[in-house]
Protein backbone atom coordinates (compact mmCIF):
# COMPACT_ATOMS: atom_id res chain seq x y z
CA UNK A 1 116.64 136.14 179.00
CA UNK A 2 114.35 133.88 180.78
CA UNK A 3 110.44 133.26 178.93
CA UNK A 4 108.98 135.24 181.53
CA UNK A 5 110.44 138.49 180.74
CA UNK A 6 110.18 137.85 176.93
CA UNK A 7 106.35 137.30 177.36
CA UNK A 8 105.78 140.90 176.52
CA UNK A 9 107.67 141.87 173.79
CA UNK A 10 106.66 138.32 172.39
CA UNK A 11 103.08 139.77 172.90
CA UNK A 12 103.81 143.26 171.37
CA UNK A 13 105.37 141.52 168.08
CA UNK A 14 102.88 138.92 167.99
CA UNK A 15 100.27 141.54 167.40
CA UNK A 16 101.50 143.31 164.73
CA UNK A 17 102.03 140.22 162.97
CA UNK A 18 99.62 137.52 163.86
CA UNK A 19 96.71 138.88 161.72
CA UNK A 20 95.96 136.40 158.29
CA UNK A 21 93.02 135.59 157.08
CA UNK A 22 90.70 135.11 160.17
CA UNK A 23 89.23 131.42 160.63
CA UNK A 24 85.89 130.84 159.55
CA UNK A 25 82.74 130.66 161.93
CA UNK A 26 81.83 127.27 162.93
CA UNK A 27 78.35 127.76 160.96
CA UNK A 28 76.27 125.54 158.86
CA UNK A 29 74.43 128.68 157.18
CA UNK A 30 75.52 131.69 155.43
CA UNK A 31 74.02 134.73 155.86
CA UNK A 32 71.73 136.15 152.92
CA UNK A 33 72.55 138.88 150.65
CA UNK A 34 70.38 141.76 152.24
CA UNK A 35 72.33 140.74 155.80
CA UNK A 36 75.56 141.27 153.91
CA UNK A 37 74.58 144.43 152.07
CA UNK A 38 73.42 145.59 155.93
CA UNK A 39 76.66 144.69 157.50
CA UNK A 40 79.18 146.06 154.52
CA UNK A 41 77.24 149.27 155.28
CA UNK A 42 78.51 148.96 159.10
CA UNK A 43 81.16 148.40 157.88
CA UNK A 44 81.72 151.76 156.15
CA UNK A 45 80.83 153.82 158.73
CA UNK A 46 83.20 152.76 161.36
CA UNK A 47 86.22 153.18 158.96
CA UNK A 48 84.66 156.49 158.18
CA UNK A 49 84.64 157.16 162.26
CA UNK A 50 88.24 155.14 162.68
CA UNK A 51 89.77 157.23 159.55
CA UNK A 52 88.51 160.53 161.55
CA UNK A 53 89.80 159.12 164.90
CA UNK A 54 92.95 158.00 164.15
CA UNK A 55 93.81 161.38 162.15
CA UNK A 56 93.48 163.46 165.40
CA UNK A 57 95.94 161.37 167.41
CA UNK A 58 100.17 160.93 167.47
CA UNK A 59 101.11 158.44 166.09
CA UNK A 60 104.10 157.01 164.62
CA UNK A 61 103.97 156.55 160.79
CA UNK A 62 106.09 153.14 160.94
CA UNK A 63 103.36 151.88 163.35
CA UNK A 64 99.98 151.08 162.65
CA UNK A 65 96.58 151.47 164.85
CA UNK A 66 95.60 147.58 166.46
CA UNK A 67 91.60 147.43 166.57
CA UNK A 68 90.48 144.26 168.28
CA UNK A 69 86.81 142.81 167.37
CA UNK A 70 84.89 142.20 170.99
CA UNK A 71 83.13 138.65 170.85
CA UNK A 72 79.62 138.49 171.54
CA UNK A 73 78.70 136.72 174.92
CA UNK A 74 76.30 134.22 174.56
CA UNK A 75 73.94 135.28 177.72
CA UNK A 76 73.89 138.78 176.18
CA UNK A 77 72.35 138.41 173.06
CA UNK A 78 68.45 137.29 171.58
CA UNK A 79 69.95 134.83 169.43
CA UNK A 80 72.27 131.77 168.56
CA UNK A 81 76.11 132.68 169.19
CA UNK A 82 76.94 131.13 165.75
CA UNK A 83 74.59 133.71 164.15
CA UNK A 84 75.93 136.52 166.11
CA UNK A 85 79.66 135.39 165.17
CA UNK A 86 78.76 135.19 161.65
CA UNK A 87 78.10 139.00 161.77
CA UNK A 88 81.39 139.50 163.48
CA UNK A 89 83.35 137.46 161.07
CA UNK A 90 81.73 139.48 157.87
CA UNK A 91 82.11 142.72 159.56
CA UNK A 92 85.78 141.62 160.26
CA UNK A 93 86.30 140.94 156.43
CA UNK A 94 84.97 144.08 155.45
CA UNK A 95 87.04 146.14 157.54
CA UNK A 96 90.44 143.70 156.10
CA UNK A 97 89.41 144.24 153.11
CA UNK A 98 89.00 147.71 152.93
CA UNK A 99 91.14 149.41 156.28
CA UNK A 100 94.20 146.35 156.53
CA UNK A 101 96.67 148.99 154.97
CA UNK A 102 95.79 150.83 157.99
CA UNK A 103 94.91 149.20 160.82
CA UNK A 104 95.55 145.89 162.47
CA UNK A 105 92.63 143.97 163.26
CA UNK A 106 92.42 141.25 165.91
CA UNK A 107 89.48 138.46 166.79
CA UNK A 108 89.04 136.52 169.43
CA UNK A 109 91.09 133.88 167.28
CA UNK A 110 93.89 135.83 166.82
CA UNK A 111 94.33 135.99 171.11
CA UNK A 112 93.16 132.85 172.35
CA UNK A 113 97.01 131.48 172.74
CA UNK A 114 98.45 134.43 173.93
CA UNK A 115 95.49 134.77 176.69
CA UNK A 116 96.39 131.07 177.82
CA UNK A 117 99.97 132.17 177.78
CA UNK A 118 98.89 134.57 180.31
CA UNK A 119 96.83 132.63 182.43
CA UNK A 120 99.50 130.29 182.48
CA UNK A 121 102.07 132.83 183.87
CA UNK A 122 99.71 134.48 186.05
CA UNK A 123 99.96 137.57 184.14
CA UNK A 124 95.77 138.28 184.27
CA UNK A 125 95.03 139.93 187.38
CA UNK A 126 91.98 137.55 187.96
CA UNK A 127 91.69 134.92 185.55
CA UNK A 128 87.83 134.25 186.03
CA UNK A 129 86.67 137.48 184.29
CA UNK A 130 86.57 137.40 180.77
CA UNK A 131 90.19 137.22 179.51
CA UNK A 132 90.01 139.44 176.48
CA UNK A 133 88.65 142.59 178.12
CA UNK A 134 91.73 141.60 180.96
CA UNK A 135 93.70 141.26 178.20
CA UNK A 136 92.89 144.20 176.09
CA UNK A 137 92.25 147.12 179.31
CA UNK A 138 95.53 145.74 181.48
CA UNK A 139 98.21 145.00 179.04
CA UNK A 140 97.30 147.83 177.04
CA UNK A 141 98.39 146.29 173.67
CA UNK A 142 95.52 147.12 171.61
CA UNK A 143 94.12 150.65 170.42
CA UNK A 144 91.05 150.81 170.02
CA UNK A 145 87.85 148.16 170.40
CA UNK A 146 84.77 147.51 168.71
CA UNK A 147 81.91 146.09 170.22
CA UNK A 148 78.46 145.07 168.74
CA UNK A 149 75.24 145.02 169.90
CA UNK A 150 72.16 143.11 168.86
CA UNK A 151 68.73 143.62 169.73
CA UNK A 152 65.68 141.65 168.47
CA UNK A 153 61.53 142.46 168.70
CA UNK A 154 59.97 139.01 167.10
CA UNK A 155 61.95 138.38 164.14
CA UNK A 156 63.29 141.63 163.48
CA UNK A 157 67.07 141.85 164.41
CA UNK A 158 68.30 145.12 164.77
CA UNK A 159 72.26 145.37 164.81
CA UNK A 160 75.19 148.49 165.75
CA UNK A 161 78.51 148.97 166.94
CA UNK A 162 80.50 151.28 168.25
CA UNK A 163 84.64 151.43 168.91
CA UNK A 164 86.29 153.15 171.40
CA UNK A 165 89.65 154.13 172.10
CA UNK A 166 91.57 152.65 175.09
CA UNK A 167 93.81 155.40 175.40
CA UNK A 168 91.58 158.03 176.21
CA UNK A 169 88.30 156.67 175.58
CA UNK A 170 86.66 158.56 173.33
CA UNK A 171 84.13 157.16 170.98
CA UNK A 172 86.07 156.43 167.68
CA UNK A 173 83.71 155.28 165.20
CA UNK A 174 80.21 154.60 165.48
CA UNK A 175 77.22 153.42 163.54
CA UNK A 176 73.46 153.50 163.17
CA UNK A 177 71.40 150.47 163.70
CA UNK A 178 70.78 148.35 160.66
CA UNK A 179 67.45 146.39 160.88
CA UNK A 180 66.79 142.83 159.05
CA UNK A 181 64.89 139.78 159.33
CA UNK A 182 66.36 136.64 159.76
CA UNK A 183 64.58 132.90 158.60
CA UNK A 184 62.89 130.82 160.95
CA UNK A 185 66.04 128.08 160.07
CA UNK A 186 68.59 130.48 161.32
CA UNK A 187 66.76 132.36 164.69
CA UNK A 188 68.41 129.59 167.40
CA UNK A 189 65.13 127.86 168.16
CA UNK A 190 64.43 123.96 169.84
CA UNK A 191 62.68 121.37 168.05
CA UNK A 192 59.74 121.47 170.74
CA UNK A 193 59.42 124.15 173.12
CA UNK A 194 59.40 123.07 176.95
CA UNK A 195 56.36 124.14 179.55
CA UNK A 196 57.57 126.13 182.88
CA UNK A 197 58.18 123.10 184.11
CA UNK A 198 59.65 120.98 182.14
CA UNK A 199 62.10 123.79 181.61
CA UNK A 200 63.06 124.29 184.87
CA UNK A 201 62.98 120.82 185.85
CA UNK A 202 65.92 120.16 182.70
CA UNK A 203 67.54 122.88 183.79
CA UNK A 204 67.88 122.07 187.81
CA UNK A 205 69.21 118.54 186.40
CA UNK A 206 71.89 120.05 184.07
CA UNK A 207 73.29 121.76 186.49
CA UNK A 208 73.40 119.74 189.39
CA UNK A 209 74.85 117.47 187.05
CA UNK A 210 77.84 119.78 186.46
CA UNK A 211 77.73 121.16 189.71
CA UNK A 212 77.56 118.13 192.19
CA UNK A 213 79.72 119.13 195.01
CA UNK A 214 77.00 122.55 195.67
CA UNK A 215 76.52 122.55 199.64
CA UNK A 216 75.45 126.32 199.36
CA UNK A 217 73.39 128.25 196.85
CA UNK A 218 73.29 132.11 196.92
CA UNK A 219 70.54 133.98 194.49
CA UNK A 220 72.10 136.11 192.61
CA UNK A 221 68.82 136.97 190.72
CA UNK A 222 67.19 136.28 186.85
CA UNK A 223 67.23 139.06 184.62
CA UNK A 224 65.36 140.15 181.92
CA UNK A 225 68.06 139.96 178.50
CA UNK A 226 71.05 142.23 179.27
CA UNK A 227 68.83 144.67 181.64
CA UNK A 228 69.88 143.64 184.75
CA UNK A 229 66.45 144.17 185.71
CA UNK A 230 64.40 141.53 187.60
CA UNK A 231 60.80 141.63 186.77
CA UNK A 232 57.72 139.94 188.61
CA UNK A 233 58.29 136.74 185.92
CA UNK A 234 61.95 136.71 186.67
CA UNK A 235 61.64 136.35 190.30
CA UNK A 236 58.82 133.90 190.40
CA UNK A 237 61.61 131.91 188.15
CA UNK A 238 64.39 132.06 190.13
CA UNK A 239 61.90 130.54 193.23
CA UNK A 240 61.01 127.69 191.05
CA UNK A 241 64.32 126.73 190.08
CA UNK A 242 65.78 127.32 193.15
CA UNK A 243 63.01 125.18 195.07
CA UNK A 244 64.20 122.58 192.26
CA UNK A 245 67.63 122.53 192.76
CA UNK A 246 66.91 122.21 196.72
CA UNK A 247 65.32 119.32 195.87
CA UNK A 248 67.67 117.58 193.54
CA UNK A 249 70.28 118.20 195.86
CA UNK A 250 68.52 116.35 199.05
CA UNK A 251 67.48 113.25 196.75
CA UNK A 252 69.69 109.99 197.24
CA UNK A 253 71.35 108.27 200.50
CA UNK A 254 74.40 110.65 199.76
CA UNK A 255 71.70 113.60 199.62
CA UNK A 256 71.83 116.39 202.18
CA UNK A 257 69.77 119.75 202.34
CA UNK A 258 71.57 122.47 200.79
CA UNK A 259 71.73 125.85 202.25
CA UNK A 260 69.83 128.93 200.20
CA UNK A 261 71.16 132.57 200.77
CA UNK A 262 70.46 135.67 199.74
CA UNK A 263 74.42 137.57 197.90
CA UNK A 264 75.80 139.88 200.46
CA UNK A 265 78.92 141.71 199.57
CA UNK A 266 81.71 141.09 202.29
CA UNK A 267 82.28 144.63 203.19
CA UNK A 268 84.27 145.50 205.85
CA UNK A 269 84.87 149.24 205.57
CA UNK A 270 85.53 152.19 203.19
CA UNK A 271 88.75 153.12 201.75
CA UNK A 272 90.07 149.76 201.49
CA UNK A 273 92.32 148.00 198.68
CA UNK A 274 90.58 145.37 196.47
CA UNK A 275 91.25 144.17 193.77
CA UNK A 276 88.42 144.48 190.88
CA UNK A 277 87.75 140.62 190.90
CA UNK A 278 87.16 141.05 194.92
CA UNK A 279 84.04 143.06 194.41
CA UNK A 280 82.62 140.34 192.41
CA UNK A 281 79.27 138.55 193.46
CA UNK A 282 80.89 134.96 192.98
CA UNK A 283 83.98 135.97 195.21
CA UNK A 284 81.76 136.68 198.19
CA UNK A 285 82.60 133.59 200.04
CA UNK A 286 85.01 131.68 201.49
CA UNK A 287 83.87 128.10 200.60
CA UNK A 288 84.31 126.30 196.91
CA UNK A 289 81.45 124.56 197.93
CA UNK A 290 79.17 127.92 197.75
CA UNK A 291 77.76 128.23 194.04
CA UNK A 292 76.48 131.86 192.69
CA UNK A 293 72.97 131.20 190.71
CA UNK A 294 72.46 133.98 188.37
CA UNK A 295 70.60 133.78 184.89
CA UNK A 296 68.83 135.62 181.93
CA UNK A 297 65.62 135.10 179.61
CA UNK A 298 64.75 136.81 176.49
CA UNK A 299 61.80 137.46 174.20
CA UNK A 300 61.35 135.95 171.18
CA UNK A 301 58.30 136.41 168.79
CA UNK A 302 56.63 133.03 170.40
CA UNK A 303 58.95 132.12 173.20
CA UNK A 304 61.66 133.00 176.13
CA UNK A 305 65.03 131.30 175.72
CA UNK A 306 66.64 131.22 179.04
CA UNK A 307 69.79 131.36 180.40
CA UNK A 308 71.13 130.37 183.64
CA UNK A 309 74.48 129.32 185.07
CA UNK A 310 76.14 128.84 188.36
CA UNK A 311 79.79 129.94 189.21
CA UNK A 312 81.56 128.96 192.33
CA UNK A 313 85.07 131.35 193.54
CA UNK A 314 87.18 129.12 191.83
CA UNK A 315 85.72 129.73 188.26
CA UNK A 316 84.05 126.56 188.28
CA UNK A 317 80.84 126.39 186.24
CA UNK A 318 77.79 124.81 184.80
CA UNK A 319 75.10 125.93 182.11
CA UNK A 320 71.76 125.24 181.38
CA UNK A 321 70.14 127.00 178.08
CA UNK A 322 67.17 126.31 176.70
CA UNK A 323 63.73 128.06 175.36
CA UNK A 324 59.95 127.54 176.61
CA UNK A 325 56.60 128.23 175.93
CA UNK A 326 56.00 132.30 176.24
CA UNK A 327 52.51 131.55 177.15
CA UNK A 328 53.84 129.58 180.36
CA UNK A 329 54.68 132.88 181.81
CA UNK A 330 51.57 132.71 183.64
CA UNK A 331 50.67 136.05 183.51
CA UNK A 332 53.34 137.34 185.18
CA UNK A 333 55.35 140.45 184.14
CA UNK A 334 58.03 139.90 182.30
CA UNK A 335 58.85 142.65 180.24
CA UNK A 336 60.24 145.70 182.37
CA UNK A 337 58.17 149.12 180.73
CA UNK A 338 61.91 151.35 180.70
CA UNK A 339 65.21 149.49 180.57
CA UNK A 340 67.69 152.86 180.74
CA UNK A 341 69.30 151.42 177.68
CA UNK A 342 70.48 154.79 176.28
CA UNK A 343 72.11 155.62 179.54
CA UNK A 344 74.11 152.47 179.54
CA UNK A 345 75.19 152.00 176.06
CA UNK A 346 79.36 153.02 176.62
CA UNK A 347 79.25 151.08 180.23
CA UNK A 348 82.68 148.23 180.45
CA UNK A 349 84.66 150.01 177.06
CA UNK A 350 85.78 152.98 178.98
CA UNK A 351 89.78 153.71 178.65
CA UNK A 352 89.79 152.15 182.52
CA UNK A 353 88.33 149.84 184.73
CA UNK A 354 85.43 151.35 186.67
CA UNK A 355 82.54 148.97 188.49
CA UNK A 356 79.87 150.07 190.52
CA UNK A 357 77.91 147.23 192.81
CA UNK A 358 76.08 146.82 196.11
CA UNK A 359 76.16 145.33 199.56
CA UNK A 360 73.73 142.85 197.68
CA UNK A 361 75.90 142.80 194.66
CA UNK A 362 75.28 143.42 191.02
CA UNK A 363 72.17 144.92 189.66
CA UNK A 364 70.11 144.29 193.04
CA UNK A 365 66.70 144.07 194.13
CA UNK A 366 65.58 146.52 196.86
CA UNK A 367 62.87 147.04 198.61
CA UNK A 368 61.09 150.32 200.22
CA UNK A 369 62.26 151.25 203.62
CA UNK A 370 66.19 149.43 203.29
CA UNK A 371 68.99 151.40 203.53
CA UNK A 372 70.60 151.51 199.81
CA UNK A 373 74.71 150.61 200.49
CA UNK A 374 76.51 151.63 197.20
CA UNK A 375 80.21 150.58 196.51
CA UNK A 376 82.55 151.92 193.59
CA UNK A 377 85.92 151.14 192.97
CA UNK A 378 88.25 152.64 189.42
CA UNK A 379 91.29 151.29 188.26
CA UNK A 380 93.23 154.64 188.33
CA UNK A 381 92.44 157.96 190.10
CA UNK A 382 89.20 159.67 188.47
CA UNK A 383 87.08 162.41 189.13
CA UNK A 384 83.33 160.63 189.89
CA UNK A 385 80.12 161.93 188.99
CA UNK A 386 77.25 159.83 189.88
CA UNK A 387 73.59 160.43 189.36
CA UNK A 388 70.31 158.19 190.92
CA UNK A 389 66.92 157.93 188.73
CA UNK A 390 64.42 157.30 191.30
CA UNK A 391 61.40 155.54 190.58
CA UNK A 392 59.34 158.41 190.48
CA UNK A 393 60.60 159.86 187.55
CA UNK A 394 63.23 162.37 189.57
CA UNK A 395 67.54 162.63 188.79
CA UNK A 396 69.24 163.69 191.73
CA UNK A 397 72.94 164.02 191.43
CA UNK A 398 75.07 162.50 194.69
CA UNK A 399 78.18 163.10 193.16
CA UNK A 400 79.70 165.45 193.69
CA UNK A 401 77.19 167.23 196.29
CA UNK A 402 77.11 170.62 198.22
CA UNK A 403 78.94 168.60 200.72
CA UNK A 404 81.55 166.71 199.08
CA UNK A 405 82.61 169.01 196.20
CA UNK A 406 85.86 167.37 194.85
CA UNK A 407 84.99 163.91 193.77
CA UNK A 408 88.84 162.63 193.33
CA UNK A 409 88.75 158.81 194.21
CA UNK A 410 92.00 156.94 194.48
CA UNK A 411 92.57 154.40 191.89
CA UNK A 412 91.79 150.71 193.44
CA UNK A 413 90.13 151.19 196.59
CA UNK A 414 86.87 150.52 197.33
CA UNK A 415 84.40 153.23 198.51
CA UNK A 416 81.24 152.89 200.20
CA UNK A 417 78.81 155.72 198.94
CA UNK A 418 77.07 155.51 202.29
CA UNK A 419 80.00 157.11 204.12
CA UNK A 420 78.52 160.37 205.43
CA UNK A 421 82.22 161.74 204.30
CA UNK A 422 81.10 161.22 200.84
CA UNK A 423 77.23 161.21 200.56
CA UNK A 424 76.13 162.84 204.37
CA UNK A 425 72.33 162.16 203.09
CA UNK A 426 70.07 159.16 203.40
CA UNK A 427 70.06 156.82 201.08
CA UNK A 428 67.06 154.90 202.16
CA UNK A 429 64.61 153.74 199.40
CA UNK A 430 61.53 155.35 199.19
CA UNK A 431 58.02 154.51 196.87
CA UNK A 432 57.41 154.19 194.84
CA UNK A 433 58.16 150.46 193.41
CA UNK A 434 59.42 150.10 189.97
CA UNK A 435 63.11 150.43 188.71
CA UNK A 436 66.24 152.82 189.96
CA UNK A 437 69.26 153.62 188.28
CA UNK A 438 72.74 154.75 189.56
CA UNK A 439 74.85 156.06 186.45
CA UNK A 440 78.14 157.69 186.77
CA UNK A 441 81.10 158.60 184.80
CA UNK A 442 84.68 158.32 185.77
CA UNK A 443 87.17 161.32 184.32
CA UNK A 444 90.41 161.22 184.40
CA UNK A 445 90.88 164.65 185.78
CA UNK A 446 88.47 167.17 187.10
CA UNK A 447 86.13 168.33 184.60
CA UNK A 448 83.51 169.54 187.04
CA UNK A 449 83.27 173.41 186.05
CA UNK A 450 83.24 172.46 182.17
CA UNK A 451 80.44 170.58 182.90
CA UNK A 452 76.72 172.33 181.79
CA UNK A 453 75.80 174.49 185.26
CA UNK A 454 72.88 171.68 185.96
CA UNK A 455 76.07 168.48 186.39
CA UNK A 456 78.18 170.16 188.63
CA UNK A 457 76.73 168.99 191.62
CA UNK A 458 76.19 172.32 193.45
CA UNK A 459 72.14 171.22 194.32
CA UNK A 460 70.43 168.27 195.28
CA UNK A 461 67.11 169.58 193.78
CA UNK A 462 65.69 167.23 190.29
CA UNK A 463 68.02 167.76 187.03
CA UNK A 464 66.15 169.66 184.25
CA UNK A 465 65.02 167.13 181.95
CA UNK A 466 66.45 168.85 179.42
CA UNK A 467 70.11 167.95 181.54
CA UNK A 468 68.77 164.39 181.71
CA UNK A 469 68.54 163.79 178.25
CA UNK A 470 71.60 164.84 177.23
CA UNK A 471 73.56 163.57 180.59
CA UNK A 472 75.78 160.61 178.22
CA UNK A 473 76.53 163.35 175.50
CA UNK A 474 77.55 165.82 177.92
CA UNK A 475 80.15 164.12 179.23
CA UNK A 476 81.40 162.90 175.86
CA UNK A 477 81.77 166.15 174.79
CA UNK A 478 84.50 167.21 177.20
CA UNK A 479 87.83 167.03 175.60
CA UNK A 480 91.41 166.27 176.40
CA UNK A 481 89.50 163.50 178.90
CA UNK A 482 89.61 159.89 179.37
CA UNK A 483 86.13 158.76 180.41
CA UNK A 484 84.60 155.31 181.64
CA UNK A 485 81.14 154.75 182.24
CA UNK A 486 79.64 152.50 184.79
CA UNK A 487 75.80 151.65 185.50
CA UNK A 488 74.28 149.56 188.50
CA UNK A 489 70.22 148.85 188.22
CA UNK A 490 67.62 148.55 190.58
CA UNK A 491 64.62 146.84 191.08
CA UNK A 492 62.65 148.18 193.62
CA UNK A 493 60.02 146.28 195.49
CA UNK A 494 57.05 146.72 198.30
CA UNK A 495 58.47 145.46 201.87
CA UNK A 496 56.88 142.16 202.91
């Protein structure tokens, strides 16, 4: 038997049996007692969740439940990485220490070789997205994941997670925020903050440097932390750097003027088979010379750290991070007044793919008067239900609609909500300006009449708000149902 086909069972075996004592953090601080206390009370109230959880579902008794511990991406979160792993890594001891007779618990650690293993085989159906959630959603060897999230106003970190089960994705455990304050010596901060300037100018250097064969630059927008909104400050960044990099770029004898476009998704009809990675903004070209700008900033008590990065279709990168002055934001808006954060707290840890974009890709800007193209692709077959907040305060369900009343979407195809097949209304963006949302849930079978009366679709007149509020918990109340979540967010501006 050749290595290829033992790759999988190697895998299977491997992860019942890999688990030890997980490596430290790379760190050069420990976290202080009151953090601890915080986290060991996370801690307890996942197993409490996981303990409830696991008791519902068959299982054999000789086999026991693999949980694997989501990293935290570094552009997602308001602080240094090492901090945010340190929270991981006691978490992860806690839950050894007092569920490892039970479960099996996995880090990123505990994968990294069997993910290169994978790449190396070809085994990842597209090797640029991140390779654990590949890993974890396609080869279907782990139960159940937990994922974190950290939020920060000032110095005040607030911090909660919540697993979910792959197999049918229902929330398993969950837990209330813990808040705590972290020292000045441990919030990631630079020795001197930079001006506007001086921060964009380091920036445009860093990643020309990384990036030097960049003939074409598409803007894929700057958002504000893990939004994917694009305030007035965002957008007057994204100009700067992008007039900087043009610059750079046409410097020297070997110097030539770059080309600057706005992302446009390569559509070229509904109905048709892509693969997930083909819907991505990066992929939308045909030259490795075309580079994807795309960043993030967030809000600290006295500055904005800032993120940005370009990607070309190969997977090849650069990074800039760094952190300015807040006062350099000129007056500009950078804080957006709603973010929909409670509507997209489940979104990417569903029990199957599901992504939602645009003819201008992810999380796009729009402005009043264009025609709004939405695309949607699942991994599997799935019932859809899809709602739009409008600026103006409204919910209007699109999906499913008086007109298109079974919403069953073929698993891996591509669908362009603008087909009049699927939403035969306009789509066109009205005023007022200000931000949009398009949430919708993916089920795996039709769940439409155990729905409350208001989510069935059978209107197009403004939810109740009471329907609104408790849209996410509606759905996750439905049993016997695997359900993935996806979000895509809008910033809507005046026409030129």
């Amino acid at each position: 038997m050749g290595v290829y086909r033992t790759l999988p069972v190697f895998i299977a075996v491997l992860f019942w049996f890999l688990l030890g004592v997980p490596s430290q953090a790379n760190v050069d601080f420990n976290l202080d007692a009151n953090t601890e206390k915080q986290i060991n009370q996370l801690t307890e109230e996942l197993l409490t969740g996981l303990r409830q959880y696991t008791g519902k579902i068959s299982r054999s008794p000789l086999k026991k439940i693999r949980i694997a511990l989501m990293p935290f991406q570094k552009n997602e979160i308001p602080l240094g990485k090492e901090i945010a792993d340190q929270f991981n890594q006691t978490l992860l001891h806690g839950l050894m220490a007092r569920g490892g007779k039970r479960y099996v618990f996995l880090a990123r650690e505990d994968l990294k070789f069997i993910i290169d293993d994978l790449k190396a085989t070809g085994k990842l159906e597209n090797p640029q997205e991140d390779p654990i959630a590949s890993l974890l959603k396609d080869a279907g060897k782990v139960d159940i994941i937990i994922k974190g999230k950290i939020r920060r106003h000032e110095r005040k970190i607030s911090l909660s997670y919540t697993a979910v089960g792959l197999l049918d994705g229902v929330i398993a455990g969950q837990t209330k925020p813990v808040s705590f304050y972290l020292p000045d010596h441990e919030i990631m901060r630079k020795s001197g903050l930079l001006t506007l300037d001086q921060a964009v100018n380091e920036a445009a250097k860093k990643l020309k440097e990384n990036a030097r064969d960049l003939q074409e630059l598409r803007l894929g927008g700057i958002r504000y932390q893990d939004t994917g909104l694009q305030p007035e400050f965002a957008r007057f960044l994204q100009d700067k750097l992008q007039s900087a990099l043009a610059n750079l770029y046409s410097e020297g004898l070997s110097g030539g003027r770059i080309k600057v476009v706005e992302p446009e998704l390569r559509w070229t009809g509904a109905g048709k088979s892509l693969q997930d990675k083909d819907l991505r903004d990066e992929m939308q070209t045909d030259s490795n010379f075309s580079y994807f700008l795309k960043g993030t900033y967030w809000v600290l008590e006295d500055s904005i750290e800032l993120n940005f990065n370009l990607v070309n279709r190969k997977g090849h990168a650069a990074f800039w991070n760094g952190t300015m002055r807040i006062e350099e934001t000129r007056g500009l808006a950078y804080r957006p007044t709603d973010d929909f954060e409670a509507f997209r707290e489940y979104d990417g840890i569903g029990a199957f793919k599901f992504r939602l974009t645009s003819k201008k890709g992810k999380d796009p800007v729009y402005k009043i008067g264009e025609n709004l193209e939405l695309i949607l692709r699942t991994g599997k077959k799935a019932w859809i239900y899809c709602y739009y907040f409008q600026a103006d305060g409204k919910v209007i369900q699109i999906l499913p609609n008086p007109y298109f009343k079974s919403p069953l979407f073929r698993g891996k195809i591509a669908y362009a909500l603008s087909d009049p097949k699927i939403v035969p209304f306009s789509l066109k963006i009205e005023p007022p300006v200000g931000r949009e949302l398009l949430k919708c849930f993916a089920a795996s079978r039709d769940i439409t009449k155990e729905l409350p009366k208001p989510l069935r679709g059978r209107t197009l007149k403004p939810l109740p708000k009471k329907s609104v509020d408790r849209l996410v918990a509606s759905f996750r109340a439905i049993p016997r149902t695997r359900i993935s979540e996806a979000s895509l967010v809008l910033t809507i501006l005046n026409h030129d």
